[in-house]
C-alpha atoms as a PDB file:
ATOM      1  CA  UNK A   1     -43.533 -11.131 -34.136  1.00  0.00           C
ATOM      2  CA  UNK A   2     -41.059 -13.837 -33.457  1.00  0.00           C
ATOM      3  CA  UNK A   3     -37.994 -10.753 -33.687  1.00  0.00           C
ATOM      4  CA  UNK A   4     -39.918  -8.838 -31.520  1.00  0.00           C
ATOM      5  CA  UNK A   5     -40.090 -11.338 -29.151  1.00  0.00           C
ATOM      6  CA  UNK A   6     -36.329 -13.107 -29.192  1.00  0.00           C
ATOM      7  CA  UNK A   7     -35.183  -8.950 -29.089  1.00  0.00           C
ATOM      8  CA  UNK A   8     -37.470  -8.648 -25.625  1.00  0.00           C
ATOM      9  CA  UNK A   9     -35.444 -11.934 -24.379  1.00  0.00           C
ATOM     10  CA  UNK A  10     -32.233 -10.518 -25.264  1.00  0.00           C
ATOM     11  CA  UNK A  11     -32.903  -7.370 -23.876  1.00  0.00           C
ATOM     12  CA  UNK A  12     -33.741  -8.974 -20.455  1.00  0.00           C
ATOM     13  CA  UNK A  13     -30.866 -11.580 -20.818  1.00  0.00           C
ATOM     14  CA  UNK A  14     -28.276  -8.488 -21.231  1.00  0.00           C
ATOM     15  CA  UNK A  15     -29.584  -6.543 -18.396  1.00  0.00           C
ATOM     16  CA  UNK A  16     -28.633  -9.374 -16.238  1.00  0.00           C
ATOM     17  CA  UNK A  17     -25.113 -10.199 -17.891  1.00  0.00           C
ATOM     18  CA  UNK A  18     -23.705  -6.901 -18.359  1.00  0.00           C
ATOM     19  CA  UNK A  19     -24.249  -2.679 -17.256  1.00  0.00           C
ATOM     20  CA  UNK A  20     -24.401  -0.840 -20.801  1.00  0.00           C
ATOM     21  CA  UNK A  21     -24.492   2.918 -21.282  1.00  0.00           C
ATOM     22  CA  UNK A  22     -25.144   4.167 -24.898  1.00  0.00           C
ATOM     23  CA  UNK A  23     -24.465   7.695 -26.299  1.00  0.00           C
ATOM     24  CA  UNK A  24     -25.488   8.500 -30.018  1.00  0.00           C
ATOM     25  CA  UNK A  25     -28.450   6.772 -29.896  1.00  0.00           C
ATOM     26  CA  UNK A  26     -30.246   9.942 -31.411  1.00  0.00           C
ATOM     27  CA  UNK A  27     -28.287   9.622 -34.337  1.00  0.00           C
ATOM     28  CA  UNK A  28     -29.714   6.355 -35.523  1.00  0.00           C
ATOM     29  CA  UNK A  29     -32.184   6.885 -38.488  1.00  0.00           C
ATOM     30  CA  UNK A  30     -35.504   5.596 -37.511  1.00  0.00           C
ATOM     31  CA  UNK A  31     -36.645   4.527 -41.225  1.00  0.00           C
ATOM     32  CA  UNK A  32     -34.748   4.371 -44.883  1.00  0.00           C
ATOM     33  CA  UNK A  33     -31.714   2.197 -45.735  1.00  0.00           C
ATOM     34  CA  UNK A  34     -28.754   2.190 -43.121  1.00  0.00           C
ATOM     35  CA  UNK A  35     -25.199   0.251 -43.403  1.00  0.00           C
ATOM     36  CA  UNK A  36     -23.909   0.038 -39.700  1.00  0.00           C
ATOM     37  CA  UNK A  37     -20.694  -0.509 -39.524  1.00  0.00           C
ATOM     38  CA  UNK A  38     -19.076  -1.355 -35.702  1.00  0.00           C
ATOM     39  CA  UNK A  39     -15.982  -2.831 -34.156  1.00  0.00           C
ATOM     40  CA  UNK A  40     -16.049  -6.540 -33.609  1.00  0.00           C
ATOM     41  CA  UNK A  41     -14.840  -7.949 -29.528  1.00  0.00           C
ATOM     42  CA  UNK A  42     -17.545 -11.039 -29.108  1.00  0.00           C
ATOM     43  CA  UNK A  43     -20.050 -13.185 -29.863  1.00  0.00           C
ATOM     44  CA  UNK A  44     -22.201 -10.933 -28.283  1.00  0.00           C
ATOM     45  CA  UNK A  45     -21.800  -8.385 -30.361  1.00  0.00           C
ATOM     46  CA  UNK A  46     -24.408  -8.766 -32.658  1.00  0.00           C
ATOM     47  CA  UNK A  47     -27.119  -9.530 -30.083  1.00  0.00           C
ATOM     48  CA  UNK A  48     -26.023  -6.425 -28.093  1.00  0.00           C
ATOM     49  CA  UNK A  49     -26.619  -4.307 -30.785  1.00  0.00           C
ATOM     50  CA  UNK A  50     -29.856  -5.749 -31.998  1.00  0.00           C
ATOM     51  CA  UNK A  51     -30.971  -4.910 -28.634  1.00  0.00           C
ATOM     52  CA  UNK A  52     -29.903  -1.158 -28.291  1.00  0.00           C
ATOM     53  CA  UNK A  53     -30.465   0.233 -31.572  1.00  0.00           C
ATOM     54  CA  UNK A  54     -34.029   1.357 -31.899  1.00  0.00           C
ATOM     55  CA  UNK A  55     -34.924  -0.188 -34.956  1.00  0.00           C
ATOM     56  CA  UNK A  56     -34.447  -3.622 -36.715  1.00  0.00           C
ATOM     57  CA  UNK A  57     -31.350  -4.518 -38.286  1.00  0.00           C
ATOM     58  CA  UNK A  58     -30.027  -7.593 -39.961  1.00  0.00           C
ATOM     59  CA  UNK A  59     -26.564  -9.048 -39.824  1.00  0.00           C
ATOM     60  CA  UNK A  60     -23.888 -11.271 -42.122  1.00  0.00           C
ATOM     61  CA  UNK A  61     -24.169 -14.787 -40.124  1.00  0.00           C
ATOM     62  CA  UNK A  62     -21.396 -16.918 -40.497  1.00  0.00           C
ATOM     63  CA  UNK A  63     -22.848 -19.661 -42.573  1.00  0.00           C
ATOM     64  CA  UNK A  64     -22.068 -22.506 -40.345  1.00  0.00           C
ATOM     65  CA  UNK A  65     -24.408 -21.106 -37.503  1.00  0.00           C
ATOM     66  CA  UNK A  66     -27.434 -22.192 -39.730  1.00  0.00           C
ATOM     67  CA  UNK A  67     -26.754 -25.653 -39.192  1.00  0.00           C
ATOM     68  CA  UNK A  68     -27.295 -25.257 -35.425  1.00  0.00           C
ATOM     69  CA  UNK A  69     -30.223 -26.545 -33.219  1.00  0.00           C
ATOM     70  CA  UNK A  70     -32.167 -23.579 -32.438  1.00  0.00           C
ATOM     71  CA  UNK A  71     -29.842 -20.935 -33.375  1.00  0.00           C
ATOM     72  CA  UNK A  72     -29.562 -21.889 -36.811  1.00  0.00           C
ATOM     73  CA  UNK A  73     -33.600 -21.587 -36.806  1.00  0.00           C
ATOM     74  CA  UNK A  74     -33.492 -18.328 -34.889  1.00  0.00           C
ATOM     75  CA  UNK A  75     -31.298 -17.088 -38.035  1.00  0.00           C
ATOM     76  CA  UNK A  76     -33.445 -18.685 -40.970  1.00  0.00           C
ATOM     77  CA  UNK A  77     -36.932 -17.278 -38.769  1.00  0.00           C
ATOM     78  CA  UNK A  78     -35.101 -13.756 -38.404  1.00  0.00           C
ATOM     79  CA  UNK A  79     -33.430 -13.391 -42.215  1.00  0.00           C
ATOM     80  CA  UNK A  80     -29.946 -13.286 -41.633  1.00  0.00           C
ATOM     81  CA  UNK A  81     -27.587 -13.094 -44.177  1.00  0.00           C
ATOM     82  CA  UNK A  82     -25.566 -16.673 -44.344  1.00  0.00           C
ATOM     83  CA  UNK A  83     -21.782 -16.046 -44.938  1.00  0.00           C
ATOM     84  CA  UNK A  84     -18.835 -18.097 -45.749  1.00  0.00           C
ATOM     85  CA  UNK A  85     -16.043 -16.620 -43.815  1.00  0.00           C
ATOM     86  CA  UNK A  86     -12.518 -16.696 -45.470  1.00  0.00           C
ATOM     87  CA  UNK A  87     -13.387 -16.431 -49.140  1.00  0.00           C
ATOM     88  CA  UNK A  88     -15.092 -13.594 -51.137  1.00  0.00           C
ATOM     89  CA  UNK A  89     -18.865 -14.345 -50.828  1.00  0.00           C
ATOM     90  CA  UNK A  90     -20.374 -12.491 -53.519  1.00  0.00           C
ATOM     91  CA  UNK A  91     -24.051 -14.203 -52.935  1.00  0.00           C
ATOM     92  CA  UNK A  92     -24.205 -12.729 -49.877  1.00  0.00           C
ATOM     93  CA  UNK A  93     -22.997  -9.515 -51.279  1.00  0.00           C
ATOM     94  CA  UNK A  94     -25.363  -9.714 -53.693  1.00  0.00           C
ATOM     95  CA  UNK A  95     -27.971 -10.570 -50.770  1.00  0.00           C
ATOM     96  CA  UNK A  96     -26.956  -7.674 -48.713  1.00  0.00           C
ATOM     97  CA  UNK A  97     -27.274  -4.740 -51.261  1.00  0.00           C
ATOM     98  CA  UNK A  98     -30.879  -6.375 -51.991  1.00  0.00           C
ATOM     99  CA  UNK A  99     -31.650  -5.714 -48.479  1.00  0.00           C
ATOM    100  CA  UNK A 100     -30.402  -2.221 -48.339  1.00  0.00           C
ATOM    101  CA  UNK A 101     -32.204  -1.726 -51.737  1.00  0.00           C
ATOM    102  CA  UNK A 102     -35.444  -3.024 -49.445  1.00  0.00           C
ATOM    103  CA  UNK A 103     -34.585  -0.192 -47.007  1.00  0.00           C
ATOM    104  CA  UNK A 104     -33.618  -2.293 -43.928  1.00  0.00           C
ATOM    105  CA  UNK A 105     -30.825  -1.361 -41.586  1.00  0.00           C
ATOM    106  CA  UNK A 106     -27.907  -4.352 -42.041  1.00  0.00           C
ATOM    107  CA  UNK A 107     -25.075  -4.481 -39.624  1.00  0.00           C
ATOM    108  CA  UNK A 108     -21.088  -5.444 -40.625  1.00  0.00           C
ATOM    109  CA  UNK A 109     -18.563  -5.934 -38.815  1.00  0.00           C
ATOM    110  CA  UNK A 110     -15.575  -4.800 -40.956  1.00  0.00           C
ATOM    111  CA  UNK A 111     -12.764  -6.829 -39.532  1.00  0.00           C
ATOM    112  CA  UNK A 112     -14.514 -10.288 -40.094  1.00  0.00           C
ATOM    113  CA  UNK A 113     -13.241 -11.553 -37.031  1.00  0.00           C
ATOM    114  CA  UNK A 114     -13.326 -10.934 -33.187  1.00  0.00           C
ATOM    115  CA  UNK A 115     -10.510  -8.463 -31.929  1.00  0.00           C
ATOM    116  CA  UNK A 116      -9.175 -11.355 -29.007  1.00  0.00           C
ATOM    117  CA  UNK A 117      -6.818  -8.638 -27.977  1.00  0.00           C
ATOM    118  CA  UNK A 118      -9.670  -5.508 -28.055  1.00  0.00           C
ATOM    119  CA  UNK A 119      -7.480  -3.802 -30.419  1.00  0.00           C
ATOM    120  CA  UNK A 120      -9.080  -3.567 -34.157  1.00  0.00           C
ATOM    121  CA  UNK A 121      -7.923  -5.273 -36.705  1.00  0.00           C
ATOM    122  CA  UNK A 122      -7.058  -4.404 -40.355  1.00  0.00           C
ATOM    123  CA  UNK A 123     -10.711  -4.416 -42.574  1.00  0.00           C
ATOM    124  CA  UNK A 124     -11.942  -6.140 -45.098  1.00  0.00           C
ATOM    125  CA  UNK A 125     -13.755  -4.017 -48.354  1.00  0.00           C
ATOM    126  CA  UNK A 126     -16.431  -5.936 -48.392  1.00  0.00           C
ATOM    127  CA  UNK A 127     -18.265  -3.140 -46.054  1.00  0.00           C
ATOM    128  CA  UNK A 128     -16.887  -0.226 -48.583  1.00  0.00           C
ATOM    129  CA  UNK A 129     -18.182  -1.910 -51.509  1.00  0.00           C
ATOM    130  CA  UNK A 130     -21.705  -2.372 -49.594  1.00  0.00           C
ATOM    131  CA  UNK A 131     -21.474   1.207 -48.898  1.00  0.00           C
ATOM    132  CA  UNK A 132     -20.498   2.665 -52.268  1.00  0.00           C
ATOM    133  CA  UNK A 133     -22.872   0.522 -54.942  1.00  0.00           C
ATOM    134  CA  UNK A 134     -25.649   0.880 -52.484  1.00  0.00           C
ATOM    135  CA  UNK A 135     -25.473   5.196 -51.874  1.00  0.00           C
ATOM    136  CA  UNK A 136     -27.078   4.719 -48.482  1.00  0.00           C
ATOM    137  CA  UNK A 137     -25.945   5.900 -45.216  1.00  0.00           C
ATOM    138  CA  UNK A 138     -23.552   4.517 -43.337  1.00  0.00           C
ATOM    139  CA  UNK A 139     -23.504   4.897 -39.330  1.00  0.00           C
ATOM    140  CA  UNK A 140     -20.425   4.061 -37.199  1.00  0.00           C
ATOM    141  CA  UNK A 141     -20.318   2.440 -33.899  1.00  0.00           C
ATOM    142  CA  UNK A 142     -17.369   1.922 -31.478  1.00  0.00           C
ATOM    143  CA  UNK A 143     -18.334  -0.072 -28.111  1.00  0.00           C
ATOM    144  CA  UNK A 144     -15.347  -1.673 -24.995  1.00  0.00           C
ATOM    145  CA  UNK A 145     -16.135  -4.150 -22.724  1.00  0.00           C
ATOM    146  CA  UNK A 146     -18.647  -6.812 -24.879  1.00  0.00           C
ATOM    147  CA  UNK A 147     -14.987  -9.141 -24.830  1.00  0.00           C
ATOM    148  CA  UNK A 148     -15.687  -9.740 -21.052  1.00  0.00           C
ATOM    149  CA  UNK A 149     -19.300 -10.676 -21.318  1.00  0.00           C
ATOM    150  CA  UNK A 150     -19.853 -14.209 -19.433  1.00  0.00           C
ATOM    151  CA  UNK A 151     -15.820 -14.693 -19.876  1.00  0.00           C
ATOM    152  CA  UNK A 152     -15.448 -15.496 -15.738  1.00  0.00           C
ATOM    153  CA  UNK A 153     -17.097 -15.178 -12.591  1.00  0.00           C
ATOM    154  CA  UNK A 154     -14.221 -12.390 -11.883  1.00  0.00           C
ATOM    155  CA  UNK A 155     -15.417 -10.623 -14.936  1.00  0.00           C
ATOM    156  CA  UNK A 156     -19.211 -10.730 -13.945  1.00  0.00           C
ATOM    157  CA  UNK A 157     -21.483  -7.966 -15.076  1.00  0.00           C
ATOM    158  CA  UNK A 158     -18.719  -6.118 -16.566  1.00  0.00           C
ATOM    159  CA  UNK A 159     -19.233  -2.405 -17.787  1.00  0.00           C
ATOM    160  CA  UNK A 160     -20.052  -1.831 -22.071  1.00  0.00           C
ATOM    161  CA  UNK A 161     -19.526   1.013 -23.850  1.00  0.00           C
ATOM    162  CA  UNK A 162     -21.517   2.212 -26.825  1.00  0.00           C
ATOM    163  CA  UNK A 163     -21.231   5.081 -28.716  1.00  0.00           C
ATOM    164  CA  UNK A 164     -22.792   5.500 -32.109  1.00  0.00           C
ATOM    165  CA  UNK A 165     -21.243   8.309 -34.714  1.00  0.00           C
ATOM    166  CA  UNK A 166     -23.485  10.754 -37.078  1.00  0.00           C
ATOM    167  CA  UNK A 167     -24.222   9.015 -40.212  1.00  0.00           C
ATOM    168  CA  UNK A 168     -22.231   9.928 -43.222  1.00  0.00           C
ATOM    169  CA  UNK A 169     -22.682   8.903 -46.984  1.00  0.00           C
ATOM    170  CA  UNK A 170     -18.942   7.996 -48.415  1.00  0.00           C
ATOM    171  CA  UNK A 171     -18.024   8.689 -51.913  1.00  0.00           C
ATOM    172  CA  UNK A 172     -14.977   7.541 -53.989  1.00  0.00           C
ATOM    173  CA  UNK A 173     -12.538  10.542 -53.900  1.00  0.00           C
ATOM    174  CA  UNK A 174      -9.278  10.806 -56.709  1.00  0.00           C
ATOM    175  CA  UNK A 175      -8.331   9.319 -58.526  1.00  0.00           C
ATOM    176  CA  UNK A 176      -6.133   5.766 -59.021  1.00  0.00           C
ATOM    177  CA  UNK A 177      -7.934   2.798 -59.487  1.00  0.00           C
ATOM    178  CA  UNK A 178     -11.556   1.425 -58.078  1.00  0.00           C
ATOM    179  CA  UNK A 179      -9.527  -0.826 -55.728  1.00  0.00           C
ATOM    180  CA  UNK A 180      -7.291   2.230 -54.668  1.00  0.00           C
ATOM    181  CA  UNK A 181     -10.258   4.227 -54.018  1.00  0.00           C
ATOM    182  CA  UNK A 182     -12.666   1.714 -51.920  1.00  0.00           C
ATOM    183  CA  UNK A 183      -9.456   1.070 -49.641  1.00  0.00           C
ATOM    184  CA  UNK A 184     -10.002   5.045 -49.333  1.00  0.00           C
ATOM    185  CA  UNK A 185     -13.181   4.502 -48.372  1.00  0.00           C
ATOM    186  CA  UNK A 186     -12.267   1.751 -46.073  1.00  0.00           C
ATOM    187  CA  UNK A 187      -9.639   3.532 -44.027  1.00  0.00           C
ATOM    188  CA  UNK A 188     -11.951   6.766 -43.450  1.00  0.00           C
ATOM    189  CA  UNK A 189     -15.049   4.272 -41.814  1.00  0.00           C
ATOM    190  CA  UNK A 190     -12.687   2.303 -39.864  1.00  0.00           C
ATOM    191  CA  UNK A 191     -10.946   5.728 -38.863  1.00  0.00           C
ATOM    192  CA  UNK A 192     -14.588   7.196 -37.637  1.00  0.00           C
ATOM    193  CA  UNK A 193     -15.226   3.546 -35.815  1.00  0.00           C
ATOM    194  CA  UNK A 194     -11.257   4.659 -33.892  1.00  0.00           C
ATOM    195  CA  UNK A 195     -12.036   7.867 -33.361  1.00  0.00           C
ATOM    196  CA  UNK A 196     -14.540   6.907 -30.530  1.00  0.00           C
ATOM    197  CA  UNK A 197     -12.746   4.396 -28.782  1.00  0.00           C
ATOM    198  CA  UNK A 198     -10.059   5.008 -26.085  1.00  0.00           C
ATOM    199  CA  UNK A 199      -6.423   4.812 -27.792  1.00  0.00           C
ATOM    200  CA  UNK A 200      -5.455   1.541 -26.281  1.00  0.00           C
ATOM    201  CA  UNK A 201      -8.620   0.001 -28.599  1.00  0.00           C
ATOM    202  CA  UNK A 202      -7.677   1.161 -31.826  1.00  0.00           C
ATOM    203  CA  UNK A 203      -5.245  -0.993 -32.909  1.00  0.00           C
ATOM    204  CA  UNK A 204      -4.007  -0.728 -36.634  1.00  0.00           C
ATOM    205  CA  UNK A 205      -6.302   2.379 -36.709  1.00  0.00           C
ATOM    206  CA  UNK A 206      -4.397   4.483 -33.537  1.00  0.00           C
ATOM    207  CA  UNK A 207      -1.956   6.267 -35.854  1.00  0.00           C
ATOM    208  CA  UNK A 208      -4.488   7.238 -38.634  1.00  0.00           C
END
């Protein structure tokens, strides 16, 4: 009840900050395990997308948000998944696969970090790993224009783009070693995230 309700806020809040247009949406499983993977611009990422997908999805919360007034309850009240950034959290690895093991759709941003030039940056593995020792599905989503949300009066209700991919389940491919292969992995989700974004957007991914 309390998700339902904080999503109808958001979705209210981000008709008034921002014009969106989605395209994919009909790809988006409605039920079973899901591993979205998108492009990271803003803060507002995450809310964005918990308000345009049609079904509920969790996220990897940095773990300091939890200690905020009313945020950090919004978090604990919703189940998000507490991270410490800039080390290899394997608890809430460990906590994500359980929730994809559950069935529920949970949402990564690869490149750990907003894109402050809205180019993408180089990924992490933890999202390949996810994707590989869990089996399920994972659906890409590329989106422009999130970096201007509330960023200046001159950038008021700026335009976002969303466009979510056709699922795909990735497999480890050759041979080399585990590491070798996930980075594999990696590349080709990250490459499917580029694909849908105009050139100037994709960064380290443009010549892949």
């Amino acid at each position: 009840m309390f998700y339902a309700v904080l999503r109808l806020a958001l979705w209210v809040f981000t008709r008034l900050i921002c014009r969106y247009r989605v395209r994919g949406r009909e790809h988006v499983p409605l039920q079973g395990p899901l591993l979205v993977v998108a492009n990271h611009l803003s803060w507002y990422d995450p809310l964005l997308l918990g308000v345009v997908l049609p079904r509920r999805v969790w996220f990897f919360t940095k773990a300091e948000m939890f200690r905020w007034p009313i945020i950090g309850l919004g978090c604990r009240l919703t189940g998000q998944i507490p991270v410490h950034r800039g080390e290899s959290d394997r608890a809430a690895l460990e906590k994500g696969l359980t929730y994809l093991c559950e069935g529920k759709a949970l949402v990564v941003f690869p490149e750990g970090t907003v894109a402050r030039q809205e180019q993408m940056l180089a990924a992490h593995m933890g999202a390949a790993m996810l994707a590989i020792r869990s089996g399920v599905p994972v659906l890409p989503i590329a989106h422009t224009g999130t970096r201007r949300v509330l960023r200046s009066l001159r950038f008021w209700f700026p335009r976002v783009d969303i466009k979510i991919g056709k699922p795909y389940t990735p497999t480890l491919q050759g041979g080399g070693s585990r590491k070798a292969q996930l980075q594999v992995v990696m590349e080709d989700m990250m490459t499917r995230i580029a694909a849908m974004l105009p050139e100037e957007n994709r960064g380290v991914y443009g010549d892949r």
